[in-house]
C-alpha atoms as a PDB file:
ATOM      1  CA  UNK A   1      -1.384   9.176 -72.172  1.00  0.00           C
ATOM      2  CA  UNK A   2      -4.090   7.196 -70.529  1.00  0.00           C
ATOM      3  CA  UNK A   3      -2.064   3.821 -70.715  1.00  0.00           C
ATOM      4  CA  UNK A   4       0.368   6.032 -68.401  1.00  0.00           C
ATOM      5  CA  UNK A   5      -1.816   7.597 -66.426  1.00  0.00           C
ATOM      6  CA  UNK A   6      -3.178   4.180 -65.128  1.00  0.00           C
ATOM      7  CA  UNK A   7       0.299   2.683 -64.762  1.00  0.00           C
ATOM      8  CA  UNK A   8       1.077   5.296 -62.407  1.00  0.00           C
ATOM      9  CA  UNK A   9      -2.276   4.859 -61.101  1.00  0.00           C
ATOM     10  CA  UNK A  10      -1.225   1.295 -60.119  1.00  0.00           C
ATOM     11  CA  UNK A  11       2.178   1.891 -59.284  1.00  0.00           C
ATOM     12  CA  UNK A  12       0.821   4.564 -57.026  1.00  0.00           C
ATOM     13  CA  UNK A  13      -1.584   2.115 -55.421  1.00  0.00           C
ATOM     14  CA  UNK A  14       0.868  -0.696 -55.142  1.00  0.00           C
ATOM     15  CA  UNK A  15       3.072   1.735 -53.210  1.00  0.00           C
ATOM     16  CA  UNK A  16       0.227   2.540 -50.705  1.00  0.00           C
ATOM     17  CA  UNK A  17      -0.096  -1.068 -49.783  1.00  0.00           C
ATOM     18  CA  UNK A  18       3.297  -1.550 -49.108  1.00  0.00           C
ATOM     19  CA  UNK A  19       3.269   1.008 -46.983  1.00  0.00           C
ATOM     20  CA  UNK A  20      -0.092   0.191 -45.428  1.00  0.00           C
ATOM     21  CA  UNK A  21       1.713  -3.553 -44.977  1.00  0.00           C
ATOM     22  CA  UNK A  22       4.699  -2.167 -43.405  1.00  0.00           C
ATOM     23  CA  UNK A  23       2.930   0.483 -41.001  1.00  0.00           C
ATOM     24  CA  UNK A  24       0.440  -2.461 -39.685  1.00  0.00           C
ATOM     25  CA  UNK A  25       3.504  -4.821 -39.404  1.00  0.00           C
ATOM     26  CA  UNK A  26       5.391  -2.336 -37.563  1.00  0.00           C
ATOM     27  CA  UNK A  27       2.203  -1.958 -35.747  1.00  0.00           C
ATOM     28  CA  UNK A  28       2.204  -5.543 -34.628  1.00  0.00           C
ATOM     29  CA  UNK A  29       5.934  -5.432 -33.680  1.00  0.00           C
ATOM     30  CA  UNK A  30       5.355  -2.623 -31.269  1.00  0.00           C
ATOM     31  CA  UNK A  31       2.497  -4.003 -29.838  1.00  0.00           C
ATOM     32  CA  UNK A  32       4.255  -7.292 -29.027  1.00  0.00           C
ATOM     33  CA  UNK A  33       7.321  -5.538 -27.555  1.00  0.00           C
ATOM     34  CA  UNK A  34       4.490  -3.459 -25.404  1.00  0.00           C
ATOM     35  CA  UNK A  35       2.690  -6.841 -24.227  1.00  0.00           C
ATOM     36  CA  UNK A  36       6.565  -8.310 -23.775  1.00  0.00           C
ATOM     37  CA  UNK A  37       7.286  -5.456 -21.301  1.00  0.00           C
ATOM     38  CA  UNK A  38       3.926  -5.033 -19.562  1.00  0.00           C
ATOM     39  CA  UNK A  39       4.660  -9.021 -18.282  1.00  0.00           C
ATOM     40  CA  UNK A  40       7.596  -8.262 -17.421  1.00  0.00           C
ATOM     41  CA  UNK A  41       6.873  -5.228 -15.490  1.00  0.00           C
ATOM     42  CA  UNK A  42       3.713  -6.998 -14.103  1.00  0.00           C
ATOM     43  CA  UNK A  43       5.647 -10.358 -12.935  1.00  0.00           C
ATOM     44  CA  UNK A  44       8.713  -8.637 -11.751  1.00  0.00           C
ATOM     45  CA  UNK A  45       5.846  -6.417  -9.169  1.00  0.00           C
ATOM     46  CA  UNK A  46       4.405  -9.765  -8.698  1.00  0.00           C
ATOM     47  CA  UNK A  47       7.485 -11.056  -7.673  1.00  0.00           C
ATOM     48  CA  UNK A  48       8.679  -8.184  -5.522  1.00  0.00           C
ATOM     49  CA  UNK A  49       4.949  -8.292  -3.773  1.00  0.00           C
ATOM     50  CA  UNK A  50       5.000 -11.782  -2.566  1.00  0.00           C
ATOM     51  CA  UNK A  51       8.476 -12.250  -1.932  1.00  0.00           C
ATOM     52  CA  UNK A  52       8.715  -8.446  -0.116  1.00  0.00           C
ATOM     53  CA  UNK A  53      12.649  -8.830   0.107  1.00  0.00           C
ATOM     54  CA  UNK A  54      12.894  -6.326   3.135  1.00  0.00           C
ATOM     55  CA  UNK A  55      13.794  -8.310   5.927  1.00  0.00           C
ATOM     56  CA  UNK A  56      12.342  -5.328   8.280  1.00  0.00           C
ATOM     57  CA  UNK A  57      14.724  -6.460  11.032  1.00  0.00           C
ATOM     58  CA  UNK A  58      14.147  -3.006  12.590  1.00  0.00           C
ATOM     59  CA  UNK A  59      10.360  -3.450  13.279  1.00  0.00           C
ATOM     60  CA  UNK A  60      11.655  -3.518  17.275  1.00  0.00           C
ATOM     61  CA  UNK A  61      13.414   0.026  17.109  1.00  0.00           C
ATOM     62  CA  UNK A  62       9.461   1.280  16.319  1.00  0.00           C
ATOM     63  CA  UNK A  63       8.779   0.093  20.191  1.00  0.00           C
ATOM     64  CA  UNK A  64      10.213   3.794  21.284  1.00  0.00           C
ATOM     65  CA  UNK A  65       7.290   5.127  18.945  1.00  0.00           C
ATOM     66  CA  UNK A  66       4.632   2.658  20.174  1.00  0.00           C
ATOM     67  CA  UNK A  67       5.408   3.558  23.927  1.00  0.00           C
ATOM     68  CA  UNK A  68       4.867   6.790  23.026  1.00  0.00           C
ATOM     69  CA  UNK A  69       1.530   7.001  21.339  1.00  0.00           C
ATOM     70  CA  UNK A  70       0.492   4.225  24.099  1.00  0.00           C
ATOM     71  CA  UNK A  71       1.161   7.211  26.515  1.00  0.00           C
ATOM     72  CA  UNK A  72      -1.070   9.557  24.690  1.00  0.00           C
ATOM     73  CA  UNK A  73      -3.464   6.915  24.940  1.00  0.00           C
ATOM     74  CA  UNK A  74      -3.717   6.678  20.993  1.00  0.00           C
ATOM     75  CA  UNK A  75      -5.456   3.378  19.417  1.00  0.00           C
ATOM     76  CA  UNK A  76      -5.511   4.248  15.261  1.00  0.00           C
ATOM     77  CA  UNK A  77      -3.603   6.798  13.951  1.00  0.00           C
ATOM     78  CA  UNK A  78      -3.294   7.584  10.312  1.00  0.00           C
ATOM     79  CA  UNK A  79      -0.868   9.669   8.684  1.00  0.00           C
ATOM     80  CA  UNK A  80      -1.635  10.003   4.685  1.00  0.00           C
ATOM     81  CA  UNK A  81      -1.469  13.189   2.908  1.00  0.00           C
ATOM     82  CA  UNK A  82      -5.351  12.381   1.734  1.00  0.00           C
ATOM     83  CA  UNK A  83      -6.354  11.595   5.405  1.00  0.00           C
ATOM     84  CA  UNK A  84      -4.939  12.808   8.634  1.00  0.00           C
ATOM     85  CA  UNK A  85      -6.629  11.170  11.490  1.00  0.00           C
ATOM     86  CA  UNK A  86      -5.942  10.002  15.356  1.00  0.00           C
ATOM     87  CA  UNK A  87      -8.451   8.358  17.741  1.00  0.00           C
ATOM     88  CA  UNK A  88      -7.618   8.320  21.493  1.00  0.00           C
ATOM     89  CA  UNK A  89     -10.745   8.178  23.534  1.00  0.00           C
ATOM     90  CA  UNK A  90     -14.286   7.478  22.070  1.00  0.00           C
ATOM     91  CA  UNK A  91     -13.741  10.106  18.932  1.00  0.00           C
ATOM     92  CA  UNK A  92     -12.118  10.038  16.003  1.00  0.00           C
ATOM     93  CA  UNK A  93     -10.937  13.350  14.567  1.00  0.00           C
ATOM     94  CA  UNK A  94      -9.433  13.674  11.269  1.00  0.00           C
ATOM     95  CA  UNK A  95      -8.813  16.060   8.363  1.00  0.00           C
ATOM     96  CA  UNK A  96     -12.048  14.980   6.577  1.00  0.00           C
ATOM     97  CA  UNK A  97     -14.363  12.573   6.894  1.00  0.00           C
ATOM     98  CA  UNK A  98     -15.508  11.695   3.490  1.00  0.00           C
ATOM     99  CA  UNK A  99     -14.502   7.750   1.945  1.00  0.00           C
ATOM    100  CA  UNK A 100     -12.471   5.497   4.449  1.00  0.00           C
ATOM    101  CA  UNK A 101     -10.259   8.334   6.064  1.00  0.00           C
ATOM    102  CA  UNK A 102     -11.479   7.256   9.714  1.00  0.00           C
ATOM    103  CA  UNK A 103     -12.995   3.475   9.335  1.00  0.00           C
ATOM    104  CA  UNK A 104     -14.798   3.742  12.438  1.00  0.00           C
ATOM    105  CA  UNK A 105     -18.348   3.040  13.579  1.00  0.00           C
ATOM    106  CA  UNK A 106     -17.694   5.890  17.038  1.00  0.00           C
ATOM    107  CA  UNK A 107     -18.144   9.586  16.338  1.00  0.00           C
ATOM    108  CA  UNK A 108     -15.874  11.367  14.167  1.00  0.00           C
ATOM    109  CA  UNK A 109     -15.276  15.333  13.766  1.00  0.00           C
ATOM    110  CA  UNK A 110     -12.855  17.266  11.848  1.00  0.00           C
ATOM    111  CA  UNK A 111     -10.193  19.502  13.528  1.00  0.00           C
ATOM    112  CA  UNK A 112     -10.126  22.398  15.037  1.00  0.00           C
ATOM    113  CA  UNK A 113      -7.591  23.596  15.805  1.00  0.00           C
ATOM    114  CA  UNK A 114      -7.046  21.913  19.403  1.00  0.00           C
ATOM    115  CA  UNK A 115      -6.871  19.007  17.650  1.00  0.00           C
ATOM    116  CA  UNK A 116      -5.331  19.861  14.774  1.00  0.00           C
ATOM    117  CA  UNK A 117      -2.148  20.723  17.028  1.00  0.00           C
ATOM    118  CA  UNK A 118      -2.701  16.852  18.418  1.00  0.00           C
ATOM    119  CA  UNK A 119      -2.554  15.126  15.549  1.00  0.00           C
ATOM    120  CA  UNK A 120       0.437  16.947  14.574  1.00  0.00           C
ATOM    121  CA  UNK A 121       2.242  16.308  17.513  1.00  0.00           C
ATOM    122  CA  UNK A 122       0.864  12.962  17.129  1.00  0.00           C
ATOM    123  CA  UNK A 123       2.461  12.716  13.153  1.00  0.00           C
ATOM    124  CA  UNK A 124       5.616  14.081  14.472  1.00  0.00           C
ATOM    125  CA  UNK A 125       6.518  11.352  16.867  1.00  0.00           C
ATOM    126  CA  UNK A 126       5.260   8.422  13.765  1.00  0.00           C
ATOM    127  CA  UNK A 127       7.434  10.288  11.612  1.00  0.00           C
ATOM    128  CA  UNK A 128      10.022   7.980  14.088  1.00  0.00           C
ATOM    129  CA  UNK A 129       8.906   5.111  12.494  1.00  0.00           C
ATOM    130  CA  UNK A 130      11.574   2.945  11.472  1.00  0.00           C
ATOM    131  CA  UNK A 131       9.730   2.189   8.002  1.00  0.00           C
ATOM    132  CA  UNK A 132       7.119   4.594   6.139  1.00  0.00           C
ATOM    133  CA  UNK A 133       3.617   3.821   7.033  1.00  0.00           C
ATOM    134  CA  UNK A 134       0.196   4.303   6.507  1.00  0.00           C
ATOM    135  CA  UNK A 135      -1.674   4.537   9.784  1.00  0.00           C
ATOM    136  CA  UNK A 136      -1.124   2.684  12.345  1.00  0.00           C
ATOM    137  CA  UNK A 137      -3.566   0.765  14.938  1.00  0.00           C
ATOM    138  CA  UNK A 138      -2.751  -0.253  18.674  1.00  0.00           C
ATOM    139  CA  UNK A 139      -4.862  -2.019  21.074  1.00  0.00           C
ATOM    140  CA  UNK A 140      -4.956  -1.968  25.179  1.00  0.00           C
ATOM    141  CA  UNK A 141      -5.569  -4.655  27.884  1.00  0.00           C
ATOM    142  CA  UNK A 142      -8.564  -3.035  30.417  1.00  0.00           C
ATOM    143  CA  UNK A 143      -5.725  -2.135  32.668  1.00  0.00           C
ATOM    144  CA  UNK A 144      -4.309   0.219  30.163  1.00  0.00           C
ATOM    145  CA  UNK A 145      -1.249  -1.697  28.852  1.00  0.00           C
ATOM    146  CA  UNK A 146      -0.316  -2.473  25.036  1.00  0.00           C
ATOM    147  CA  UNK A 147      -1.102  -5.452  24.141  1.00  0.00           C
ATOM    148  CA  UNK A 148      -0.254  -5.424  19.958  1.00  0.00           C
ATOM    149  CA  UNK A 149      -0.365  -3.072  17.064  1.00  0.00           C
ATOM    150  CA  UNK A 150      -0.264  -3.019  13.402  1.00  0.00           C
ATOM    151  CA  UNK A 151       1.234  -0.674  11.314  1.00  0.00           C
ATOM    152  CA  UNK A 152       0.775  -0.208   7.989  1.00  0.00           C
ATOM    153  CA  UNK A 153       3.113   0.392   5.652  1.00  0.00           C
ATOM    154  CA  UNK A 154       3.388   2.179   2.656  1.00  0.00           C
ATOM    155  CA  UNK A 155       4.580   0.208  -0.003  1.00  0.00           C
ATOM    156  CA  UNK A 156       2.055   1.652  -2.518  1.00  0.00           C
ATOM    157  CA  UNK A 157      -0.190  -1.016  -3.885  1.00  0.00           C
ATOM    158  CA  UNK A 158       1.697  -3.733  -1.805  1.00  0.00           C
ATOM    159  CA  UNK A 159      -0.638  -4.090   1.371  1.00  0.00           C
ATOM    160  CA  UNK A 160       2.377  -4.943   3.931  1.00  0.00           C
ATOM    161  CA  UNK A 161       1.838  -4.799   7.810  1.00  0.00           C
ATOM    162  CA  UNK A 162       4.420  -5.072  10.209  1.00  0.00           C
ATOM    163  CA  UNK A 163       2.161  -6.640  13.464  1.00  0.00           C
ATOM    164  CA  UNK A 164       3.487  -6.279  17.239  1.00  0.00           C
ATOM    165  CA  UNK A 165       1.940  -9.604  18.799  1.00  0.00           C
ATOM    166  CA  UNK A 166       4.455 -10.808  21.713  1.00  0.00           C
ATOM    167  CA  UNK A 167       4.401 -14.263  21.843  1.00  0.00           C
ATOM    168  CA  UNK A 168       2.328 -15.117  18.612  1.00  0.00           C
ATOM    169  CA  UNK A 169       2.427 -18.299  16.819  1.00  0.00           C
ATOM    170  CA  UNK A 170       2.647 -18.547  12.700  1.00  0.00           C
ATOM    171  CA  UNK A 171       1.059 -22.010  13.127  1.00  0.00           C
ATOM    172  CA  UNK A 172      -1.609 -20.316  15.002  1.00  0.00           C
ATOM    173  CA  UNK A 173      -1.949 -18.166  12.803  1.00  0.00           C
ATOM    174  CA  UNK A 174      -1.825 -19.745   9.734  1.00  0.00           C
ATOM    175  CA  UNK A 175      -4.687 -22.174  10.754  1.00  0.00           C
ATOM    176  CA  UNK A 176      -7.188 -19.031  11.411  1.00  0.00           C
ATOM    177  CA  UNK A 177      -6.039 -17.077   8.197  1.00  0.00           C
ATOM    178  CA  UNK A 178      -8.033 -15.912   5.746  1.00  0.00           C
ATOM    179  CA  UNK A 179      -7.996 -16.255   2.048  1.00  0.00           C
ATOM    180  CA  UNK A 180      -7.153 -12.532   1.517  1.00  0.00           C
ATOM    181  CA  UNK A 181      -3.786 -13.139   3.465  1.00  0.00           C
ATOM    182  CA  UNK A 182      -1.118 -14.296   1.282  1.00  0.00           C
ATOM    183  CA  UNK A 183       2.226 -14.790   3.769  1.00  0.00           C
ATOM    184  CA  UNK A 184       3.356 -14.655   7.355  1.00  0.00           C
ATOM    185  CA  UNK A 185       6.801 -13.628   7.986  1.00  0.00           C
ATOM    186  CA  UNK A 186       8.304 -14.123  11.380  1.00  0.00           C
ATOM    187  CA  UNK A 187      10.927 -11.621  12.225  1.00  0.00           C
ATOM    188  CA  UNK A 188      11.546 -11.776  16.045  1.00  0.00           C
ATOM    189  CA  UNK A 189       9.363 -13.170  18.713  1.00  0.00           C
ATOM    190  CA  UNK A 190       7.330 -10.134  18.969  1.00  0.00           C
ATOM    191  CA  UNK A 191       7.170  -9.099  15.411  1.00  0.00           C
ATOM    192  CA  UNK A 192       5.533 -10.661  12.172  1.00  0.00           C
ATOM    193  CA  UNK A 193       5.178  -9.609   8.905  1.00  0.00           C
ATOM    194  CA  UNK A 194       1.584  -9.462   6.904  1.00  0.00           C
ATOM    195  CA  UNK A 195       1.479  -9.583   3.461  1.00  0.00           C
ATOM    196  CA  UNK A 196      -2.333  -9.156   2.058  1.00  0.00           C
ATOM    197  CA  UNK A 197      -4.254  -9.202  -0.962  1.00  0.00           C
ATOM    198  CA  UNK A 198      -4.395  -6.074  -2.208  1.00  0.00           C
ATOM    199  CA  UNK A 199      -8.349  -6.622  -4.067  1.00  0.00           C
END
């Protein structure tokens, strides 16, 4: 009886490592098939980041948009469900002003509801935009004229910039860039596109 009772003891244990074996082999398996996919995920976003694909031939039709906001006298407007903000003057005024909603040294205040009504006329005419952005950013000449702007676009953790510079140079501007900026992309002769680090 006790002869049996450790042969079945064994057999018992042999059967445990077996299965012990097989579980931490499958283990293995599924963990290389992760690793496999996670490359391939991360060089296929790799891929798509640096080589954006779009051609954004219609950064010109957001001109109509630009004119307007340069009307209203706007210079940084940002349009984010986490921060809603517009600066056209010497103050910034935003939906809150905790983290990097306004990114500006000037005076900043939340809306009321004057202002609340501005930026949403404000987001309305962005919403034109030929491509989803971020915020966007336009500066003046002292007589009052647009001379650029950048918009940013929202290509989640892609940091892509269409950039209004009429007459710009991608020699020029490859000899002054910084090690954060990874590609110029001409599109017209007013228009370039920005692709940035995104750490």
């Amino acid at each position: 009886m006790a002869t049996t009772d450790f042969a079945v003891h064994v057999e018992y244990g042999s059967a445990m490592r077996r299965l012990a074996l097989l579980i931490g082999l499958l283990l293995v398996v599924l963990s290389l098939v992760v690793a496999g996919l996670t490359v391939v995920t991360v060089m296929g976003a790799r891929a798509w980041v640096h080589q954006p694909g779009d051609t954004y031939d219609r950064a010109p039709e957001a001109m109509s948009v630009l004119r307007a906001l340069e009307r209203e006298r706007v210079t940084f407007l940002r349009t984010q469900d986490w921060c809603q903000a517009y600066k056209d003057g010497d103050s910034v005024h935003a939906n809150t002003l905790t983290g990097t909603c306004t990114v500006t040294s000037g005076p900043a205040h939340t809306f009321d509801a004057v202002t609340r009504a501005r930026y949403d006329t404000l987001a309305q005419m962005a919403a034109e935009m030929p491509y989803a952005m971020n915020y966007v950013e336009i500066t003046y000449a002292a007589d009052g004229r647009m001379t650029g702007a950048q918009i940013s676009l929202d290509k989640g953790f892609s940091r892509q910039t269409l950039v209004y510079d009429p007459g710009y140079s991608l020699d020029a501007l490859r000899a002054t860039s910084s090690p954060d900026i990874l590609a110029y992309t001409a599109i017209d002769p007013d228009w370039y596109l920005l692709l940035e680090d995104w750490n």
